[in-house]
PDB file of N, CA and C in Angstrom:
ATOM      1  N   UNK A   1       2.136  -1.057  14.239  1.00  0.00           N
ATOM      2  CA  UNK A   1       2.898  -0.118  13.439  1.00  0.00           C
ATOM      3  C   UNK A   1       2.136   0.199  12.156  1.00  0.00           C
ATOM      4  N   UNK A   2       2.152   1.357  11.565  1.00  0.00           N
ATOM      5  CA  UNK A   2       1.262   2.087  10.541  1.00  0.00           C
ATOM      6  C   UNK A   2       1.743   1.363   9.352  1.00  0.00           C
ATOM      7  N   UNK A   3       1.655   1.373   8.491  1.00  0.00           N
ATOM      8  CA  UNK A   3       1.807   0.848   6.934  1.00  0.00           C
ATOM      9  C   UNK A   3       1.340   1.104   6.083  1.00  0.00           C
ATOM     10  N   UNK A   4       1.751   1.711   4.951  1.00  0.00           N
ATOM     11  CA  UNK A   4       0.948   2.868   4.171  1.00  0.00           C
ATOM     12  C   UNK A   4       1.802   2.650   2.666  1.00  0.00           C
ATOM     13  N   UNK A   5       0.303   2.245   1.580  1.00  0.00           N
ATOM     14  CA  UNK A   5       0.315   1.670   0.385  1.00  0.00           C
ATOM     15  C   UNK A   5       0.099   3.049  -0.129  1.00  0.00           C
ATOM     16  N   UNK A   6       1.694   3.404  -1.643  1.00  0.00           N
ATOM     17  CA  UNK A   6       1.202   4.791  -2.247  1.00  0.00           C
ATOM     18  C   UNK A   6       1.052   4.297  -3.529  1.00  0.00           C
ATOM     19  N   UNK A   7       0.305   5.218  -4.107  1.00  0.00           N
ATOM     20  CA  UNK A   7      -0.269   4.640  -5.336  1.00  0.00           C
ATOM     21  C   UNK A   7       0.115   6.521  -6.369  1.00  0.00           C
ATOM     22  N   UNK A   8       1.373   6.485  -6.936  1.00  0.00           N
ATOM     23  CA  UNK A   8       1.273   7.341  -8.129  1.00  0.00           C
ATOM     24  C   UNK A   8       0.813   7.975  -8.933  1.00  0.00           C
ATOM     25  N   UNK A   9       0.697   9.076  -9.420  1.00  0.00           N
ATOM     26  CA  UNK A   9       0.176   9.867 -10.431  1.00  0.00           C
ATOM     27  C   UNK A   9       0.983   8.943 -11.710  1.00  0.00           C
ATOM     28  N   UNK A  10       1.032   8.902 -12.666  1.00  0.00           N
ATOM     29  CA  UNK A  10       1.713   9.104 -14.191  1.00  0.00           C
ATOM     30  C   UNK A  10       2.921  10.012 -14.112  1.00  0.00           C
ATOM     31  N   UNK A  11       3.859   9.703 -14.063  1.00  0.00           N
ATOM     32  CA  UNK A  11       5.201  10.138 -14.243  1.00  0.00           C
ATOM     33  C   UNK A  11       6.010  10.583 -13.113  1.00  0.00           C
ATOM     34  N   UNK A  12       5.290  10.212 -11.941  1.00  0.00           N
ATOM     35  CA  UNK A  12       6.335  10.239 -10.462  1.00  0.00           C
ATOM     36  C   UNK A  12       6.859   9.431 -10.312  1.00  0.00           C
ATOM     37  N   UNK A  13       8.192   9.161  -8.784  1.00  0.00           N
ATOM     38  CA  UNK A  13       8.929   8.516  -9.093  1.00  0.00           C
ATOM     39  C   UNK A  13       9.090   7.824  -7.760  1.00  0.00           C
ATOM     40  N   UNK A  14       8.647   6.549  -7.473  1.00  0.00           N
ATOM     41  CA  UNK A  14       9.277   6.168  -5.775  1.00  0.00           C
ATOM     42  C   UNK A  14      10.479   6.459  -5.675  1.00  0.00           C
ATOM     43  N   UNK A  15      10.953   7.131  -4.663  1.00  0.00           N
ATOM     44  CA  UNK A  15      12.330   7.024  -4.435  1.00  0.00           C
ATOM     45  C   UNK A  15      12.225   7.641  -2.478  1.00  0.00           C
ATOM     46  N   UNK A  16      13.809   7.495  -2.035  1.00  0.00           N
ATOM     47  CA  UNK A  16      13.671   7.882  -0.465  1.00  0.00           C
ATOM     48  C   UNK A  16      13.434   9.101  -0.893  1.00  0.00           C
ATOM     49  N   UNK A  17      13.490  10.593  -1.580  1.00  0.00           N
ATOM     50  CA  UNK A  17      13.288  11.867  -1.714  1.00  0.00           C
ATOM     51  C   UNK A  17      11.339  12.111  -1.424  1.00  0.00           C
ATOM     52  N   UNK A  18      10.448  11.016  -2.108  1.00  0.00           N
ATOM     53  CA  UNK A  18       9.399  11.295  -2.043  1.00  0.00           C
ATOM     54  C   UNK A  18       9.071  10.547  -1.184  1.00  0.00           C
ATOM     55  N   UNK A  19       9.730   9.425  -0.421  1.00  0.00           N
ATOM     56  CA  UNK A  19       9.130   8.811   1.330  1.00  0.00           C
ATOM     57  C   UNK A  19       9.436   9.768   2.129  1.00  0.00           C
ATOM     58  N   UNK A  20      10.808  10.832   2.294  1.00  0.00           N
ATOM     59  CA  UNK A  20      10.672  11.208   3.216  1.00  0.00           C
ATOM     60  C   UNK A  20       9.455  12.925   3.033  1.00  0.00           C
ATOM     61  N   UNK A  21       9.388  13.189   2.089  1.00  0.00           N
ATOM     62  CA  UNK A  21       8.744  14.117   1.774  1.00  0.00           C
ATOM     63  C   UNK A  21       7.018  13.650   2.043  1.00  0.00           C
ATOM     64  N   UNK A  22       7.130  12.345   1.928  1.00  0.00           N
ATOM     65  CA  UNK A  22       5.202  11.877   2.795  1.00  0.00           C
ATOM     66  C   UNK A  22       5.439  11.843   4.340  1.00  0.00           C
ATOM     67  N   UNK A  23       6.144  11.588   4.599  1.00  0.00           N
ATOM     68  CA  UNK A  23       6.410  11.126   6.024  1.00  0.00           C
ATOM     69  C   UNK A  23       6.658  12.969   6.920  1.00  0.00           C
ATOM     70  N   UNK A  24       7.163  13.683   6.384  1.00  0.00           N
ATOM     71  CA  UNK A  24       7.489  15.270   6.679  1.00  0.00           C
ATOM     72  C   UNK A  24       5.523  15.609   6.347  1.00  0.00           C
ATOM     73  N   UNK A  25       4.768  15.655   5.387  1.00  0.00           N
ATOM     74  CA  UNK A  25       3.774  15.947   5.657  1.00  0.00           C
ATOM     75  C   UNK A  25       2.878  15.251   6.123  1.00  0.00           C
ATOM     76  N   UNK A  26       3.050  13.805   6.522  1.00  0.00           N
ATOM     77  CA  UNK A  26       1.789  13.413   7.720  1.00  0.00           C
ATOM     78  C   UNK A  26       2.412  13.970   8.925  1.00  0.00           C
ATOM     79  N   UNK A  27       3.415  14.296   9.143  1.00  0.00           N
ATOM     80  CA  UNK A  27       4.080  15.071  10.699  1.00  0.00           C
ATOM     81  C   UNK A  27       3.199  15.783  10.890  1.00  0.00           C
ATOM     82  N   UNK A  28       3.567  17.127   9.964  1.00  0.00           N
ATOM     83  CA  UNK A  28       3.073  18.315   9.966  1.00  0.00           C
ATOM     84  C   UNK A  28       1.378  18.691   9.827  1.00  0.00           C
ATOM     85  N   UNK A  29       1.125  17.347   9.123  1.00  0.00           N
ATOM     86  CA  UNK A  29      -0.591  17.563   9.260  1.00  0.00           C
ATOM     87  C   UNK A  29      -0.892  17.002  10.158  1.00  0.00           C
ATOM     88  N   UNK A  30      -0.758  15.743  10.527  1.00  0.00           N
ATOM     89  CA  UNK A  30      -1.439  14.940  11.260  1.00  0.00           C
ATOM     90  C   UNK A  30      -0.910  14.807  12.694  1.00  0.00           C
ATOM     91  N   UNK A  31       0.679  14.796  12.674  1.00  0.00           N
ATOM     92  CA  UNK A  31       1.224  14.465  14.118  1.00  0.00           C
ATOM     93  C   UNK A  31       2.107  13.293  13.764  1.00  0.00           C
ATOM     94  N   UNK A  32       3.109  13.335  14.597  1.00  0.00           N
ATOM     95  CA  UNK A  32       3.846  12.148  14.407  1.00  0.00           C
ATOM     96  C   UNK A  32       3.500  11.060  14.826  1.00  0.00           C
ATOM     97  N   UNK A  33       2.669  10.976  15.517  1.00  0.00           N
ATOM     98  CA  UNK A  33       2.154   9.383  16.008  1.00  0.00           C
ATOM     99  C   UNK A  33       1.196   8.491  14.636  1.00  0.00           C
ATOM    100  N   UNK A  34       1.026   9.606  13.661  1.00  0.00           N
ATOM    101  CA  UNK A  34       0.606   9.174  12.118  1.00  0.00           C
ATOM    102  C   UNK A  34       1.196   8.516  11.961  1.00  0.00           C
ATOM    103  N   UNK A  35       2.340   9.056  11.557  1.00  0.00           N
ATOM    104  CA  UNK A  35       3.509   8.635  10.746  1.00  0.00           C
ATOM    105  C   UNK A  35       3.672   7.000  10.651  1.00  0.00           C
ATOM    106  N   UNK A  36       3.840   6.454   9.214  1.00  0.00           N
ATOM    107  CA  UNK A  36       3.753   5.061   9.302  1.00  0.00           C
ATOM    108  C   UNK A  36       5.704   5.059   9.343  1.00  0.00           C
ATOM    109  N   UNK A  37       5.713   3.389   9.565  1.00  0.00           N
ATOM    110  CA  UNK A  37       6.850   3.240   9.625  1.00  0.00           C
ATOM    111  C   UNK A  37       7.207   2.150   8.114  1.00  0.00           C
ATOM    112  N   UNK A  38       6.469   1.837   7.484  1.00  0.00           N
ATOM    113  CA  UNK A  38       6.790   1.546   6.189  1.00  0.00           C
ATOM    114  C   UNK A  38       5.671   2.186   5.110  1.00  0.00           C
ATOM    115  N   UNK A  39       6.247   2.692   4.361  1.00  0.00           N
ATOM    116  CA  UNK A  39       5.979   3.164   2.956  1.00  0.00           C
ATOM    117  C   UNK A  39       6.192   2.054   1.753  1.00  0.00           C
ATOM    118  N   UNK A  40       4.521   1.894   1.622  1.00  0.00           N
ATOM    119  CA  UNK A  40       5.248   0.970  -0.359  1.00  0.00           C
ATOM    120  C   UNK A  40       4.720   1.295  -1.025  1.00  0.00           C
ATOM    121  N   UNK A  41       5.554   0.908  -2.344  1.00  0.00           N
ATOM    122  CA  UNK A  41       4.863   1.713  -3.457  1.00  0.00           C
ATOM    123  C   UNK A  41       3.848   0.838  -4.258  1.00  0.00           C
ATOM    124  N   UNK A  42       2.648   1.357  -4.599  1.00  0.00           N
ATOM    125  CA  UNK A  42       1.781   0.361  -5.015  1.00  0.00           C
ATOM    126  C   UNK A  42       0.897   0.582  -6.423  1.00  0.00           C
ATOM    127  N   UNK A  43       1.477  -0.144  -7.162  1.00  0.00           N
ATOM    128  CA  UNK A  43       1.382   0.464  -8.974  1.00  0.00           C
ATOM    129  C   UNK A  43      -0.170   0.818  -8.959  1.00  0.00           C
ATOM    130  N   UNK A  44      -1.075  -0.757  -8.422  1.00  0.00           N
ATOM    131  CA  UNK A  44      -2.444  -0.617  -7.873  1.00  0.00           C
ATOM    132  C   UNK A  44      -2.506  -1.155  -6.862  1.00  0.00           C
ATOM    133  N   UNK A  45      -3.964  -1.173  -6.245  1.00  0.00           N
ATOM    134  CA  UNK A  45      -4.462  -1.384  -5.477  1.00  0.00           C
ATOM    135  C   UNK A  45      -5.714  -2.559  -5.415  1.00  0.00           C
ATOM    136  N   UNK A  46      -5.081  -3.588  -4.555  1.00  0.00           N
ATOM    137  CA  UNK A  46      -6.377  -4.826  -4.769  1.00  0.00           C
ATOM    138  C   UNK A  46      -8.143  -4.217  -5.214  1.00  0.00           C
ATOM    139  N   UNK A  47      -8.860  -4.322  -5.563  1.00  0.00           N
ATOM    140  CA  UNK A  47     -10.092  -3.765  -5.837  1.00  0.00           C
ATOM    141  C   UNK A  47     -11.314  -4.829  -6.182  1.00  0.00           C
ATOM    142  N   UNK A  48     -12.466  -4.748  -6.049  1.00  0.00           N
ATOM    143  CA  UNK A  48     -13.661  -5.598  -6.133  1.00  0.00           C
ATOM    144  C   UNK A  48     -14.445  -4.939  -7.670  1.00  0.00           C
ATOM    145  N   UNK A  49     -14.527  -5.793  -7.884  1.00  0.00           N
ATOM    146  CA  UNK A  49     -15.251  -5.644  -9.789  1.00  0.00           C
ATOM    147  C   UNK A  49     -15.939  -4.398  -9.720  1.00  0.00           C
ATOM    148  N   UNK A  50     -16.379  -3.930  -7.996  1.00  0.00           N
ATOM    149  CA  UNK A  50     -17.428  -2.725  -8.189  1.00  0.00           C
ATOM    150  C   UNK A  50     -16.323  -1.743  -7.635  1.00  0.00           C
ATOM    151  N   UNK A  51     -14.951  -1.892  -7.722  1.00  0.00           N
ATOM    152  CA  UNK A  51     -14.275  -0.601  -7.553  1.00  0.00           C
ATOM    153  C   UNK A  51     -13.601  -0.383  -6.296  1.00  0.00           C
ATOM    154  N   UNK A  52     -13.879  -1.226  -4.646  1.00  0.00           N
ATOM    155  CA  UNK A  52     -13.616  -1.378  -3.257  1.00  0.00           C
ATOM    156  C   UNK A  52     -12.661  -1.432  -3.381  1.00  0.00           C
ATOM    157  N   UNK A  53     -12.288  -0.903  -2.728  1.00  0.00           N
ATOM    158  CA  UNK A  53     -10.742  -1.368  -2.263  1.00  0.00           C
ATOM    159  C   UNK A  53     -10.669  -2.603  -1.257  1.00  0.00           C
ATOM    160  N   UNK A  54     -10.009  -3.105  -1.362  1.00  0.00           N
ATOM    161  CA  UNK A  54      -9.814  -4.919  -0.523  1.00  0.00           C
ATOM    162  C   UNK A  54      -8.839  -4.191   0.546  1.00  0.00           C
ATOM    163  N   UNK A  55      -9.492  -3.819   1.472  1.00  0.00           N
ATOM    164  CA  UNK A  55      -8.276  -3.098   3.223  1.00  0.00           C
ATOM    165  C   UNK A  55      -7.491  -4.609   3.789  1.00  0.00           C
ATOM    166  N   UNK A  56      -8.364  -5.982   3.961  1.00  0.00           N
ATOM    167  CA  UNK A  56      -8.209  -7.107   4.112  1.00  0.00           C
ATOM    168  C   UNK A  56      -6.654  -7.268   3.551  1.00  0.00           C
ATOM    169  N   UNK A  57      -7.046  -7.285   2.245  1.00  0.00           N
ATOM    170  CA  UNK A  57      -5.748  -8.101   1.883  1.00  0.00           C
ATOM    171  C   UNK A  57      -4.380  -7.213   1.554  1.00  0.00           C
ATOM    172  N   UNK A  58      -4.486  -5.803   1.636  1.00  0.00           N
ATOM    173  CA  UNK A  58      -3.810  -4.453   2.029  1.00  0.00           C
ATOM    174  C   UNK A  58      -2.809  -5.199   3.657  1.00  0.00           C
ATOM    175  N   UNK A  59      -3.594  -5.394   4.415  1.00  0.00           N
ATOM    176  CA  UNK A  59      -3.442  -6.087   5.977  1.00  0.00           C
ATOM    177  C   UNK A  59      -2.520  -6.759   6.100  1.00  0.00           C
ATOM    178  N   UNK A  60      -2.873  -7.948   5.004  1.00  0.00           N
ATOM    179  CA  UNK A  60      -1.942  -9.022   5.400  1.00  0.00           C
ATOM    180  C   UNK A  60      -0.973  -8.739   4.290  1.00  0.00           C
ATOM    181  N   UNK A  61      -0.853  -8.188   3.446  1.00  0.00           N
ATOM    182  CA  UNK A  61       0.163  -8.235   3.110  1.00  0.00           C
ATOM    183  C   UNK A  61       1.061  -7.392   3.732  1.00  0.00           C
ATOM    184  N   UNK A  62       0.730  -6.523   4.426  1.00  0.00           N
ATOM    185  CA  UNK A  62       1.588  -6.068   5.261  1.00  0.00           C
ATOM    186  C   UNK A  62       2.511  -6.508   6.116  1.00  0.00           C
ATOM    187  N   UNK A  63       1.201  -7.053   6.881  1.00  0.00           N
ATOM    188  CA  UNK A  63       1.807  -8.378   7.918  1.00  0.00           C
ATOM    189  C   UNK A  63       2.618  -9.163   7.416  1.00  0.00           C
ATOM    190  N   UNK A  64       2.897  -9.664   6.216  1.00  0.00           N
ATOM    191  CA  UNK A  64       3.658 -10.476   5.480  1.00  0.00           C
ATOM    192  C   UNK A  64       3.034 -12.004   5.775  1.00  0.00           C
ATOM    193  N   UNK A  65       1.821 -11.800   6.052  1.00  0.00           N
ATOM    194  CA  UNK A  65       0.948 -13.052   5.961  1.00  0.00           C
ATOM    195  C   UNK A  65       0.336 -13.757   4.414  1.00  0.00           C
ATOM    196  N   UNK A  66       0.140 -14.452   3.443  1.00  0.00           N
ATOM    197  CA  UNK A  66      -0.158 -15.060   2.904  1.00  0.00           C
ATOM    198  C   UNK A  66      -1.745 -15.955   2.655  1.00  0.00           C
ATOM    199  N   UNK A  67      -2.491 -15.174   4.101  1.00  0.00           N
ATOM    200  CA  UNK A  67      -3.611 -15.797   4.281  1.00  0.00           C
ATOM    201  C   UNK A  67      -5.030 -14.668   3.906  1.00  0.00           C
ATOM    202  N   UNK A  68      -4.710 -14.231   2.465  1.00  0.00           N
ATOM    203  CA  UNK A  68      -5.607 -13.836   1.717  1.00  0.00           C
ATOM    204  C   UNK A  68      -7.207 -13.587   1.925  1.00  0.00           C
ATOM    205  N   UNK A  69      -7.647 -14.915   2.612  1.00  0.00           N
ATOM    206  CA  UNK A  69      -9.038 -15.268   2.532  1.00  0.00           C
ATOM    207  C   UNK A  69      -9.384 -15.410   0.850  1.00  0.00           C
ATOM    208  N   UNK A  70     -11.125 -14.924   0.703  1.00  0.00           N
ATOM    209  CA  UNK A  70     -11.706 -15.100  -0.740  1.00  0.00           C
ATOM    210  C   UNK A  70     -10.956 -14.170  -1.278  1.00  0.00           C
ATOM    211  N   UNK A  71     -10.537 -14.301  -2.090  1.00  0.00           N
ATOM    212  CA  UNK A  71      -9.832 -13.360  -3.429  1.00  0.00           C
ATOM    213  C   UNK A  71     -10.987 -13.607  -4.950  1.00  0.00           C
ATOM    214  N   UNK A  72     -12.120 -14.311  -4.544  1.00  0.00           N
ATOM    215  CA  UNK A  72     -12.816 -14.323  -6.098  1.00  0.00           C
ATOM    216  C   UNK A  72     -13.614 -13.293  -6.860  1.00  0.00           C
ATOM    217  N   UNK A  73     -13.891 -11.869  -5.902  1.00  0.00           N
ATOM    218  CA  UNK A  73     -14.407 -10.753  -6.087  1.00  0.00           C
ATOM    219  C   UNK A  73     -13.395  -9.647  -6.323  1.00  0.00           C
ATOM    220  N   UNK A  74     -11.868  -9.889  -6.275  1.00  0.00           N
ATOM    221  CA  UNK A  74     -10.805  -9.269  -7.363  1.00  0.00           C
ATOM    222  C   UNK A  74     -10.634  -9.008  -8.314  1.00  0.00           C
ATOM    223  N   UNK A  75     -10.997  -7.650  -8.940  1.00  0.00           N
ATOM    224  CA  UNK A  75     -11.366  -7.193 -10.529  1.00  0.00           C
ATOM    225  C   UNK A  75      -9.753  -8.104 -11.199  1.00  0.00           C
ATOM    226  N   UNK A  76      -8.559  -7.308 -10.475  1.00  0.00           N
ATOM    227  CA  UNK A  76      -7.123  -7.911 -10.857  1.00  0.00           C
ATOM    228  C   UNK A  76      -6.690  -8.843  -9.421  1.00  0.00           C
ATOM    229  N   UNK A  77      -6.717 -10.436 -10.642  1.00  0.00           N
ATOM    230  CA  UNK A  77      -5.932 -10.842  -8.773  1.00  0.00           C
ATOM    231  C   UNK A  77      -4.693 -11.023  -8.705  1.00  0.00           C
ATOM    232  N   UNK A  78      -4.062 -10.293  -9.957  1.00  0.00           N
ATOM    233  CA  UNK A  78      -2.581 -10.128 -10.142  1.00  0.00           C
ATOM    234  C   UNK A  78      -1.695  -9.148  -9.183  1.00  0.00           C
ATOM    235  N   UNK A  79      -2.796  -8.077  -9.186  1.00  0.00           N
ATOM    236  CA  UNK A  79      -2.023  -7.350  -8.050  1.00  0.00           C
ATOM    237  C   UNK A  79      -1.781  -7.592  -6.747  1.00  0.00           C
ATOM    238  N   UNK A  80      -2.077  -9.103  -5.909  1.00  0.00           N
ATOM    239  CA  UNK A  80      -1.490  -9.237  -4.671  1.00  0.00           C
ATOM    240  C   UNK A  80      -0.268  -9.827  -5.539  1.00  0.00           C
ATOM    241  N   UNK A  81       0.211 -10.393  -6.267  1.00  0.00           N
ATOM    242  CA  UNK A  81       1.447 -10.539  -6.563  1.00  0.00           C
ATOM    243  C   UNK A  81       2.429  -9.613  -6.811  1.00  0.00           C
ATOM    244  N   UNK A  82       2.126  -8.508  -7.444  1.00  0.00           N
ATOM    245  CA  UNK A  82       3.204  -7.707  -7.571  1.00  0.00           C
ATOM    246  C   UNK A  82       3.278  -6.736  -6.613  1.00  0.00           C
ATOM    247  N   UNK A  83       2.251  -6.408  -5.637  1.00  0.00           N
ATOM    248  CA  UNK A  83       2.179  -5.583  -3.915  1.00  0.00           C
ATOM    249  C   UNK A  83       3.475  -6.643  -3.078  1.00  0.00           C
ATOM    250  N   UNK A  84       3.013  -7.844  -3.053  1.00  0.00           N
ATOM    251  CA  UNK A  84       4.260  -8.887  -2.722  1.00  0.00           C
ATOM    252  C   UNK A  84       5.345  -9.128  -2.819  1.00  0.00           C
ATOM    253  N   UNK A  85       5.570  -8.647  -4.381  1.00  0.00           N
ATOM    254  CA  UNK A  85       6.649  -8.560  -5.228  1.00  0.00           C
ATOM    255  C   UNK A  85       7.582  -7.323  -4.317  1.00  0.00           C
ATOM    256  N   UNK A  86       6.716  -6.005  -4.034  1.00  0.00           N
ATOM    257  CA  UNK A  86       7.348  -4.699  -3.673  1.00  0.00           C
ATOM    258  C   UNK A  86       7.458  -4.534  -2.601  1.00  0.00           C
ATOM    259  N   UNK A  87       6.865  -5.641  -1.884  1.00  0.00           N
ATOM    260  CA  UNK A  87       6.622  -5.565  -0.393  1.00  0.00           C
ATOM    261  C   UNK A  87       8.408  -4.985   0.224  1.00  0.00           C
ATOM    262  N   UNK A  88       8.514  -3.845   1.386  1.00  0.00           N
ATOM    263  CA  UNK A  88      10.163  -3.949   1.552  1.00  0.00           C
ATOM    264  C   UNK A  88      10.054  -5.227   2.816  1.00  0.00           C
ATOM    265  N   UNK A  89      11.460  -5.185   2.792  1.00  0.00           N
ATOM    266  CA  UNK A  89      11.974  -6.388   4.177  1.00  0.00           C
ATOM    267  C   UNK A  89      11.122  -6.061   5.305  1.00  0.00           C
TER     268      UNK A  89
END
């Protein structure tokens, strides 16, 4: 199942009005077999001192796994806590 981390402009607002309004345009662009079946909202995004995005630990937190691997190349390693924090049920 798809799972899809959104990450905000400055002054938008998570709410169901703007999930279903992502979910209506991956339809329409992509196809519904896109379409993820959870949306979270994600203040940031895990990242490596040189800027990467960490897909790894994106993964498991999805999965609702806990098994991180190395986390020592995490510019912030605060943000698997609060992705965790927002994680839905």
């Amino acid at each position: 199942s798809a799972y899809a981390f959104v990450t905000l402009k400055d002054g938008a607002t998570f709410d169901d009005s703007l999930v279903r309004q992502l979910l209506v345009i991956v339809r329409e662009r992509i196809g519904a077999f896109a379409a993820p079946d959870t949306i979270q909202e994600a203040p940031a995004l895990p990242k490596t001192r040189s800027g990467k995005i960490m897909r790894r630990i994106l993964r498991e937190i999805a999965a609702k796994s806990e098994n991180y691997g190395d986390v020592s190349t995490l510019a912030d390693p605060g943000v698997i806590e609060t992705l965790v924090a927002l994680r839905t049920v």
